[in-house]
N, C-alpha and C. Protein backbone atom coordinates (compact mmCIF):
# COMPACT_ATOMS: atom_id res chain seq x y z
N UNK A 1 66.05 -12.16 -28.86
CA UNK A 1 66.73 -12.83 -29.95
C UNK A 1 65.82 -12.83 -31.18
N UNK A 2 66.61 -12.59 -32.43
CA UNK A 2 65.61 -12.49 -33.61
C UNK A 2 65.53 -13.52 -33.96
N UNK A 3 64.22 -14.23 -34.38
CA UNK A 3 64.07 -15.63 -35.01
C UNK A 3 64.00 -15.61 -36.34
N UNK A 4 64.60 -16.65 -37.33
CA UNK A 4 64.77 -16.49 -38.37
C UNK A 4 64.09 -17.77 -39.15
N UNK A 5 62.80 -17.16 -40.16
CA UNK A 5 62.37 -18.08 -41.18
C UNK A 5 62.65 -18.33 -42.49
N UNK A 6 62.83 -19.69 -43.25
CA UNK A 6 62.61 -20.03 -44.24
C UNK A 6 61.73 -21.04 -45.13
N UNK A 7 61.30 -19.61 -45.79
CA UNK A 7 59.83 -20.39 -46.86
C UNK A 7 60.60 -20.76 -48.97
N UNK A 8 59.68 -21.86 -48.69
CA UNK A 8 60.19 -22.23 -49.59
C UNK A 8 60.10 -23.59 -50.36
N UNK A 9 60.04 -24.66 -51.28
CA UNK A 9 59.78 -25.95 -51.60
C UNK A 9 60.35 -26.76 -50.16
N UNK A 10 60.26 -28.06 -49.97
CA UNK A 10 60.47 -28.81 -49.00
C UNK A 10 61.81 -28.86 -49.01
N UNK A 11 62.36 -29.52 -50.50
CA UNK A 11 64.07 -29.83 -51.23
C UNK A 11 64.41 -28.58 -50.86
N UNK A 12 64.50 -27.51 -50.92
CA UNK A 12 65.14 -26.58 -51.12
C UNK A 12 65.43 -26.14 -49.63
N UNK A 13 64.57 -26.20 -48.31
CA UNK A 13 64.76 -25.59 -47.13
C UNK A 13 64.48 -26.77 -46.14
N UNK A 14 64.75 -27.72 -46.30
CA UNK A 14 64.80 -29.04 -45.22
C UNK A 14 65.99 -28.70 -44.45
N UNK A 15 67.22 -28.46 -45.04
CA UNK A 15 68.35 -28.35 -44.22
C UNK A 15 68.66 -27.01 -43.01
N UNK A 16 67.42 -25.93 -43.81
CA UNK A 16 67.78 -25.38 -42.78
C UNK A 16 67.59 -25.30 -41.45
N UNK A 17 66.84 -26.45 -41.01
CA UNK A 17 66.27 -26.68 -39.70
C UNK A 17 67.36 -27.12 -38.80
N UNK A 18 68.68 -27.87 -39.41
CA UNK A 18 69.35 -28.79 -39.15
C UNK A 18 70.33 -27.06 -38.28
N UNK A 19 70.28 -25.99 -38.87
CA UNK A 19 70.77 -24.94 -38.14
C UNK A 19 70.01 -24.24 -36.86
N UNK A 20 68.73 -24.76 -36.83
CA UNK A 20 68.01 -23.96 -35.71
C UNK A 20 67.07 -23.14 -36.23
N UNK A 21 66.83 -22.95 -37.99
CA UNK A 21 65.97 -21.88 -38.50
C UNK A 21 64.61 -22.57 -38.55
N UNK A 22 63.47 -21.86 -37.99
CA UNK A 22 62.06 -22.54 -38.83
C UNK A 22 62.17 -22.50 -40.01
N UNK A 23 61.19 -23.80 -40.86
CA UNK A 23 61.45 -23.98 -41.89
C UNK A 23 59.55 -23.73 -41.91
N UNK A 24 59.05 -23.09 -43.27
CA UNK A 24 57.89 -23.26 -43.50
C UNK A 24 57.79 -23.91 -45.42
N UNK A 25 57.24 -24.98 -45.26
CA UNK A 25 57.54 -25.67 -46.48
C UNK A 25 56.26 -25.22 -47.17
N UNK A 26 56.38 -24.71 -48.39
CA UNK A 26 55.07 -24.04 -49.75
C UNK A 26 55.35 -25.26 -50.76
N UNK A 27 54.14 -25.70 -50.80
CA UNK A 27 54.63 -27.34 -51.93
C UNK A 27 53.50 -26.42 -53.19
N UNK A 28 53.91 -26.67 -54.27
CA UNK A 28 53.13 -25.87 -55.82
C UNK A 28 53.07 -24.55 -56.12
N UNK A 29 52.44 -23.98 -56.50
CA UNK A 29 52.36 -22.61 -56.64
C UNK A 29 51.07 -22.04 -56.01
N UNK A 30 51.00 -22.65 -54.85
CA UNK A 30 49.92 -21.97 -53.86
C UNK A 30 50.47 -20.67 -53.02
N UNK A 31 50.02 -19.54 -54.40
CA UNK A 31 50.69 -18.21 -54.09
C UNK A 31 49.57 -17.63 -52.63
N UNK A 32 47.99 -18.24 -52.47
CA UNK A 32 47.49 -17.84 -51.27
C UNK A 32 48.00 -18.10 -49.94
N UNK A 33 48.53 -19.18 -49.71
CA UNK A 33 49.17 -19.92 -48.55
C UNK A 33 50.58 -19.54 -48.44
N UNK A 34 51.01 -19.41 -49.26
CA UNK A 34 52.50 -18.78 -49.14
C UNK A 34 52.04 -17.39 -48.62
N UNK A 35 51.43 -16.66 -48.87
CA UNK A 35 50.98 -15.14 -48.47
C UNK A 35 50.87 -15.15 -47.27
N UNK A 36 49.71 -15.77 -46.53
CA UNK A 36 49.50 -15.84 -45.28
C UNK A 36 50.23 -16.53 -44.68
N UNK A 37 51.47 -17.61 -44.56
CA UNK A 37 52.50 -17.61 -43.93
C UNK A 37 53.58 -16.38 -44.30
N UNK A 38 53.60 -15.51 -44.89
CA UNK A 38 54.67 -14.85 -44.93
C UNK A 38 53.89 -13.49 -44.07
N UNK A 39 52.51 -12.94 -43.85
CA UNK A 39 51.95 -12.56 -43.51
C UNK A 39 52.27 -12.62 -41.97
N UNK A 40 52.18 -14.20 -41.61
CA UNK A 40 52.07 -14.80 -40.25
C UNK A 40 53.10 -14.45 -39.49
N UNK A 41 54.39 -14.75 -40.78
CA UNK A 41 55.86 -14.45 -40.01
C UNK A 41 55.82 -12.85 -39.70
N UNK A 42 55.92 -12.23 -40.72
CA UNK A 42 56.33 -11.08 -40.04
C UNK A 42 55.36 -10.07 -39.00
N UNK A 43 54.37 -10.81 -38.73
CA UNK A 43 53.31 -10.06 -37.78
C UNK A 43 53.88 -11.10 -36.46
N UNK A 44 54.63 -12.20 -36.39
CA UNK A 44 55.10 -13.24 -35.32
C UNK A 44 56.28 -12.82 -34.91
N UNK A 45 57.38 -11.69 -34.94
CA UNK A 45 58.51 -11.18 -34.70
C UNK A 45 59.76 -11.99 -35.07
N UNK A 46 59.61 -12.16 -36.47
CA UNK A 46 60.26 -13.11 -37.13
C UNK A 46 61.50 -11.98 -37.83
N UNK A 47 62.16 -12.03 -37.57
CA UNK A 47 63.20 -10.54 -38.00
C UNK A 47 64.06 -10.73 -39.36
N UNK A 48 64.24 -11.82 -39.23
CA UNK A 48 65.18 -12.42 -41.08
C UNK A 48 63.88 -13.39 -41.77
N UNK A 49 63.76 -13.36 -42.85
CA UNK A 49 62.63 -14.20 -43.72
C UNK A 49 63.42 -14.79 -44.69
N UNK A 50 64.51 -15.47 -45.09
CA UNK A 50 64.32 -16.25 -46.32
C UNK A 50 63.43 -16.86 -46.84
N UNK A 51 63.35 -16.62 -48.39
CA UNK A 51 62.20 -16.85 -49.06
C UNK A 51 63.19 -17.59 -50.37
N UNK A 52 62.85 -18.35 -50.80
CA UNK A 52 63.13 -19.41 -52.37
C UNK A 52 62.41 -18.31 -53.50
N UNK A 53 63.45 -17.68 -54.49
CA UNK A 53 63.20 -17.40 -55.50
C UNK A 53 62.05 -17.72 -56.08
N UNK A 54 61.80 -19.39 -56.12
CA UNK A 54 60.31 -19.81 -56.92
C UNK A 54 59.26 -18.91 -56.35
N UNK A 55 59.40 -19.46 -54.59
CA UNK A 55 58.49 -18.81 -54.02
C UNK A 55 58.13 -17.34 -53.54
N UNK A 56 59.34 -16.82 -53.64
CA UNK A 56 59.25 -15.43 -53.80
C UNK A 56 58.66 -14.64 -55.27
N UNK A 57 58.39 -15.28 -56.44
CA UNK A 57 58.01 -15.10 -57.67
C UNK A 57 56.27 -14.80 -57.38
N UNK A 58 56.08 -15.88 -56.42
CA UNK A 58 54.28 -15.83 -56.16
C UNK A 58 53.98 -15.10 -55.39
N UNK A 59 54.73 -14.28 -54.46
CA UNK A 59 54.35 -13.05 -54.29
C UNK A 59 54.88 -11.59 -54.13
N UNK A 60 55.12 -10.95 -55.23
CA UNK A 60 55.71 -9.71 -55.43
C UNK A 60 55.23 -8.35 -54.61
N UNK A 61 54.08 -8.55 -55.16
CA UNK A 61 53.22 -7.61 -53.83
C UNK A 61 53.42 -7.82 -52.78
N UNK A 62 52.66 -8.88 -51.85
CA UNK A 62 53.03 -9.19 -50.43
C UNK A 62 54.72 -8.69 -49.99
N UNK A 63 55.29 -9.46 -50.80
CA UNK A 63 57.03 -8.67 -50.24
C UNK A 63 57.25 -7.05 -50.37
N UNK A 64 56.86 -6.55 -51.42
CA UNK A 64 56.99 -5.52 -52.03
C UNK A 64 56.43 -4.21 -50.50
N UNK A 65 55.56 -4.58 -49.65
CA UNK A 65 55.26 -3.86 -48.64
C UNK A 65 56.00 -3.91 -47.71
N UNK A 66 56.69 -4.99 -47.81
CA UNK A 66 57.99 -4.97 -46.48
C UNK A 66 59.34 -4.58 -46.50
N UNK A 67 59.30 -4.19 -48.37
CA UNK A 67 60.46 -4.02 -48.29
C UNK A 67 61.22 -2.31 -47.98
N UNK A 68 60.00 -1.49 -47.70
CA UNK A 68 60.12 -0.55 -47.10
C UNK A 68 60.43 -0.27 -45.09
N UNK A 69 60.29 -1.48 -44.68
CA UNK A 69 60.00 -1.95 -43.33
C UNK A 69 61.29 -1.90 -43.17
N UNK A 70 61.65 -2.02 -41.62
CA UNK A 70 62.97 -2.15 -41.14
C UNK A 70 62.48 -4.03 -40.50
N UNK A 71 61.75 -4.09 -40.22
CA UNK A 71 62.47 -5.35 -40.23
C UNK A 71 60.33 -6.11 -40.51
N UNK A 72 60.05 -7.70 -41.19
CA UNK A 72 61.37 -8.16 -41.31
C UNK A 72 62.60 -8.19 -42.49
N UNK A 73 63.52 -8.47 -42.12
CA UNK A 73 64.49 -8.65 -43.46
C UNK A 73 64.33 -9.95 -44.48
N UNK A 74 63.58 -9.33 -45.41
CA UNK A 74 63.25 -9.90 -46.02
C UNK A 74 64.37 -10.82 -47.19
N UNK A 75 65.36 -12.02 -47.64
CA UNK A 75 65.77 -12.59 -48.13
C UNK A 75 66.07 -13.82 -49.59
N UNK A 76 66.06 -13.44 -50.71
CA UNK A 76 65.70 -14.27 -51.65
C UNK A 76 66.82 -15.22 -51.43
N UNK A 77 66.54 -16.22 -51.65
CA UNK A 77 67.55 -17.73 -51.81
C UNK A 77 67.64 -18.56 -52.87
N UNK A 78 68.55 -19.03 -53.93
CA UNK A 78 68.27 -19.87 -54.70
C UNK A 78 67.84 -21.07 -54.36
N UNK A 79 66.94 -21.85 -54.97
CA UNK A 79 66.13 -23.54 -54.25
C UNK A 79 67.03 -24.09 -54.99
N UNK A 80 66.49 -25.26 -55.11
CA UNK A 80 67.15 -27.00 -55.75
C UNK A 80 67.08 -26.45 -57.08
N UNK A 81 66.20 -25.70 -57.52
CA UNK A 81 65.90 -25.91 -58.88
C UNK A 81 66.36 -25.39 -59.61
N UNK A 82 67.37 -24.28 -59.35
CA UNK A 82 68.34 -23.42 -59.89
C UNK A 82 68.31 -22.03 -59.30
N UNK A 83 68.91 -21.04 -59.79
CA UNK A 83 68.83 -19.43 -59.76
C UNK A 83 68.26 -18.89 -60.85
N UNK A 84 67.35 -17.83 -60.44
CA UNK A 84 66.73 -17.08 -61.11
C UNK A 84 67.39 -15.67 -61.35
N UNK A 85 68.29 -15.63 -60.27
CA UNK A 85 68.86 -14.20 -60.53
C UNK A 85 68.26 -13.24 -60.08
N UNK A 86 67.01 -13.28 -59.26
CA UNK A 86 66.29 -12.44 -58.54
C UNK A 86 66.92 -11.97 -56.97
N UNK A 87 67.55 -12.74 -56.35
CA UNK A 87 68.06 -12.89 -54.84
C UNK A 87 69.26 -11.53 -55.50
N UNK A 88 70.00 -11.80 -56.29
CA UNK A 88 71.00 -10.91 -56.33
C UNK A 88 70.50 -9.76 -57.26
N UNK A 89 69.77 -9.53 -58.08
CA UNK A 89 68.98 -8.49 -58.26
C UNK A 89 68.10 -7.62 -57.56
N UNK A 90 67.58 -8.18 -56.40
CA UNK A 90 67.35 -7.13 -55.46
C UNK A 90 68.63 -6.96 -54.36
N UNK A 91 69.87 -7.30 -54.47
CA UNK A 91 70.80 -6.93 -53.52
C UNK A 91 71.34 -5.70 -54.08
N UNK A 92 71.47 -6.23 -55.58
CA UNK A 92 72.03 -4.96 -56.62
C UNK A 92 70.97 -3.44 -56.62
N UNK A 93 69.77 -3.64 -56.28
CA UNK A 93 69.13 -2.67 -56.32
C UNK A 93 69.13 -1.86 -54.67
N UNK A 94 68.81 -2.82 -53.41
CA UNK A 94 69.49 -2.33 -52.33
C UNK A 94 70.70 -1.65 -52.67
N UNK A 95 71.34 -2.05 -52.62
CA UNK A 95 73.01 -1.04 -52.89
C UNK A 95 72.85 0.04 -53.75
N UNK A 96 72.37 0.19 -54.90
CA UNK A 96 72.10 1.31 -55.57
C UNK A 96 71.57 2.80 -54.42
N UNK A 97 70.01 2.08 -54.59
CA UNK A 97 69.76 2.76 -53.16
C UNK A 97 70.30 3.65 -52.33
N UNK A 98 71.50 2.48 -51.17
CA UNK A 98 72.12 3.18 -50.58
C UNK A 98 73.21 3.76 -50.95
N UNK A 99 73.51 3.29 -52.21
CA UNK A 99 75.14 4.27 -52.37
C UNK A 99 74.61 5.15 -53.66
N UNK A 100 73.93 5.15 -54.18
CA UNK A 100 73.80 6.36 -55.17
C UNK A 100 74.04 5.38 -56.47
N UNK A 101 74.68 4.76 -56.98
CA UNK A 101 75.23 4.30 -58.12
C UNK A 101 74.95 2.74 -58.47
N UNK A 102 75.05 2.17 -59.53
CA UNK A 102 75.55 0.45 -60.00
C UNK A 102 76.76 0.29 -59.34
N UNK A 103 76.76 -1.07 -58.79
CA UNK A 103 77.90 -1.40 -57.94
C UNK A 103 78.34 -2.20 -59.07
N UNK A 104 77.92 -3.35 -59.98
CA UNK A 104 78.34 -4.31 -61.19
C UNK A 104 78.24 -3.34 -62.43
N UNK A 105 79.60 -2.84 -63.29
CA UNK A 105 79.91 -2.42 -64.08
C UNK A 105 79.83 -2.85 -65.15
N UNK A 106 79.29 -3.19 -66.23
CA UNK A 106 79.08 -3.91 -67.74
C UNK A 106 79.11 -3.68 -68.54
């Protein structure tokens, strides 16, 4: 069974425990500690990663190596604090990817 994490402010990923997901809580912009738990997960056979936009901001690199990986699947989420527009900007770029083209027309 694939286990599924979410990193992220406390507000923003408390609830997801209430589903069965680990929750790993990143309190500030402690982009080192967020690294090495995201590090931790996917070397722990952690197969889905949601990650909080904020906290996905602090590390571009670190993700940026997995996102060539088949797993884990790596996930942006909007937190409490709003959307950044990043979670669906890399969905839009996945899809490009695989289909050749812009899927959102403008």
């Amino acid at each position: 069974m694939v286990k599924i994490a979410v990193m992220g402010d406390y507000d923003s990923i408390y609830g997801f425990s209430a589903l069965g997901l680990s929750i790993f809580p990143i309190e500030g912009q402690d982009a080192e500690k967020a690294s090495a738990i995201l590090r931790n997960l996917a070397e722990n056979d952690f197969g889905i990663i949601y990650i909080t936009e904020e906290t996905a901001a602090l590390l571009p690199k670190e993700i940026a190596k997995y996102r060539e990986r088949q797993s884990p699947a790596i996930i942006l989420i909007p937190g409490v604090h709003g959307n950044t527009g990043a979670g669906i900007e890399g969905v839009k770029k996945t899809v490009e990817q695989a289909v050749g083209s812009d899927i959102l027309f403008e």
